[in-house]
Protein backbone atom coordinates (compact mmCIF):
# COMPACT_ATOMS: atom_id res chain seq x y z
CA UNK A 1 117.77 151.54 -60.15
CA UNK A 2 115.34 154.27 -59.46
CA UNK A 3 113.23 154.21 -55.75
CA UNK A 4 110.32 152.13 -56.54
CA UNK A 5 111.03 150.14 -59.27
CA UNK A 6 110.07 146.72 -60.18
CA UNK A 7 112.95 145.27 -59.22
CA UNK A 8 113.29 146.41 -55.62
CA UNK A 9 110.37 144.06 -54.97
CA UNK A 10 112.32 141.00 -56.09
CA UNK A 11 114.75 141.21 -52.91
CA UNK A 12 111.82 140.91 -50.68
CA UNK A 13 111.84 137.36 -51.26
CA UNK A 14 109.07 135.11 -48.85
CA UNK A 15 111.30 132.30 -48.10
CA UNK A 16 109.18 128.74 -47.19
CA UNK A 17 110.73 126.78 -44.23
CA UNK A 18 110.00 123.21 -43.03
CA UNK A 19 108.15 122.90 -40.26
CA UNK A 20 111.36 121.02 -38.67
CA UNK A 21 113.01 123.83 -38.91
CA UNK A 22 110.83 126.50 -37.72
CA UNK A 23 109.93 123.72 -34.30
CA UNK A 24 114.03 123.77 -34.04
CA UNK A 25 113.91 127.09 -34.10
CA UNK A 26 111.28 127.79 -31.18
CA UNK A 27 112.72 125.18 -29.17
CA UNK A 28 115.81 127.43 -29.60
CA UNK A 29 114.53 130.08 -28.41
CA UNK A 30 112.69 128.58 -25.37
CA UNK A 31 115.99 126.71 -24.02
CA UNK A 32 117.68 129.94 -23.75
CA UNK A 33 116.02 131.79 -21.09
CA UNK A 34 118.28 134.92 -21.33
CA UNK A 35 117.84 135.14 -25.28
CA UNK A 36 115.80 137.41 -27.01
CA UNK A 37 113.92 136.71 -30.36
CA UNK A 38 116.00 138.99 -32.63
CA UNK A 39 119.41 137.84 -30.76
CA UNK A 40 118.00 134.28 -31.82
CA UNK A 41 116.85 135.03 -35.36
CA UNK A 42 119.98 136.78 -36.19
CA UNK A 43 121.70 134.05 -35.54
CA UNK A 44 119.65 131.67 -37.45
CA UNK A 45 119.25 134.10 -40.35
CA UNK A 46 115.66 134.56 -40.17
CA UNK A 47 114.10 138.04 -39.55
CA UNK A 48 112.25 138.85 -36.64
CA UNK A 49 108.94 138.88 -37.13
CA UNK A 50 108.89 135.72 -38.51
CA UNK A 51 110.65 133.93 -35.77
CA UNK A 52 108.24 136.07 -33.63
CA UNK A 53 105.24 134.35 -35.45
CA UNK A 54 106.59 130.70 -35.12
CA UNK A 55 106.93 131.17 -31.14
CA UNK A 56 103.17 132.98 -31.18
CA UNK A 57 101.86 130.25 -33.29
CA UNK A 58 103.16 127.76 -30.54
CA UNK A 59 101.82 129.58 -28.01
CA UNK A 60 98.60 129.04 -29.34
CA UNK A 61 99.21 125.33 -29.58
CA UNK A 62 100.38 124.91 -26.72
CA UNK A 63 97.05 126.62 -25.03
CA UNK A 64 95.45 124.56 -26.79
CA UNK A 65 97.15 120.91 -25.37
CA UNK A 66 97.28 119.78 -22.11
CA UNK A 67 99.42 121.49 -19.31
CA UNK A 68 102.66 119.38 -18.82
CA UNK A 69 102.66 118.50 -15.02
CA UNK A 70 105.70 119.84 -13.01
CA UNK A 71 108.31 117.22 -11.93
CA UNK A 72 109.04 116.84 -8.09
CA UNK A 73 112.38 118.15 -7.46
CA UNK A 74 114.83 115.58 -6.20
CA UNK A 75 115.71 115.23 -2.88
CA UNK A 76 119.48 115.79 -2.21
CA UNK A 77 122.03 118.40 -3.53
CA UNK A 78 124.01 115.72 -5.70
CA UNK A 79 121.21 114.39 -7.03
CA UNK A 80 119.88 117.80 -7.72
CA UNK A 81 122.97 119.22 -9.55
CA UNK A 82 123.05 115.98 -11.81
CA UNK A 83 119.28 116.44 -12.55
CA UNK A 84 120.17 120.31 -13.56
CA UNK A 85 123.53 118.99 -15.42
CA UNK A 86 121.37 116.42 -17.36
CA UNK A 87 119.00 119.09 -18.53
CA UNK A 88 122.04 121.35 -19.85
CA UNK A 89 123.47 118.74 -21.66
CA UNK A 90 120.14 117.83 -23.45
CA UNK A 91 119.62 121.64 -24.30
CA UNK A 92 123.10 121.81 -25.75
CA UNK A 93 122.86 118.80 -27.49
CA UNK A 94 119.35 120.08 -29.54
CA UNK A 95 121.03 123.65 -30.30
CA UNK A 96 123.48 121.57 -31.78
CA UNK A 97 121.09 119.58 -33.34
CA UNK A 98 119.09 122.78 -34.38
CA UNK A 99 122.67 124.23 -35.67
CA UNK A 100 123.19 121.62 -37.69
CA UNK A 101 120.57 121.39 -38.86
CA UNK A 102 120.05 125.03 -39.87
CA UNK A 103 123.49 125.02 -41.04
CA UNK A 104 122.54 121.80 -43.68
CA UNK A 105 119.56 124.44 -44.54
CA UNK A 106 121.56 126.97 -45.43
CA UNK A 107 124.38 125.66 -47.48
CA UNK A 108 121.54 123.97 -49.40
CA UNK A 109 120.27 127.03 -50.79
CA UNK A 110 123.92 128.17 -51.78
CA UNK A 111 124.15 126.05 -54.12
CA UNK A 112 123.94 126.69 -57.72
């Protein structure tokens, strides 16, 4: 295959996603504090700029909507750490969900 050929366009492929996935994939990105956008579309096998797009595009929805108001913080240190332990299990349970789910996607398109 010679540099510029017609064919080296075909791997560039635009690949559609449902909108499921793309909110999984935000909300993904916004539980993990720590995470970057290309650590989190490598793992979901999206590139960069696209997850990068998805997050700006719900930025701009979010400006839109109202402000969420901010929960009083419970008085107490037990009741404190099982407020902070009930959040962690509700993000791990939707990256589950999310990996699932993006794992179902995937093995989808495998298939001949």
């Amino acid at each position: 295959m010679v540099p510029g050929d017609q064919e080296s366009w075909n791997t560039m492929v635009n690949k559609h996603y449902p909108p499921d996935f793309k909110a999984d994939a935000v909300a993904l990105y916004r539980s993990r504090p720590g995470a970057t956008i290309a650590q989190i579309a490598d793992d979901l096998g999206v590139n960069r700029e696209t997850l990068r797009s998805w997050v700006r595009a719900d930025d701009q929805r979010r400006a839109g909507g109202p402000m969420a108001s901010a929960r009083p913080q419970p008085a107490g240190s037990v009741e404190e750490e099982n407020a902070q332990l009930r959040r962690r299990i509700r993000e791990l349970e939707e990256e589950r969900d999310i990996l699932r789910k993006a794992a179902r996607y995937f093995a989808g398109e495998t298939r001949w």
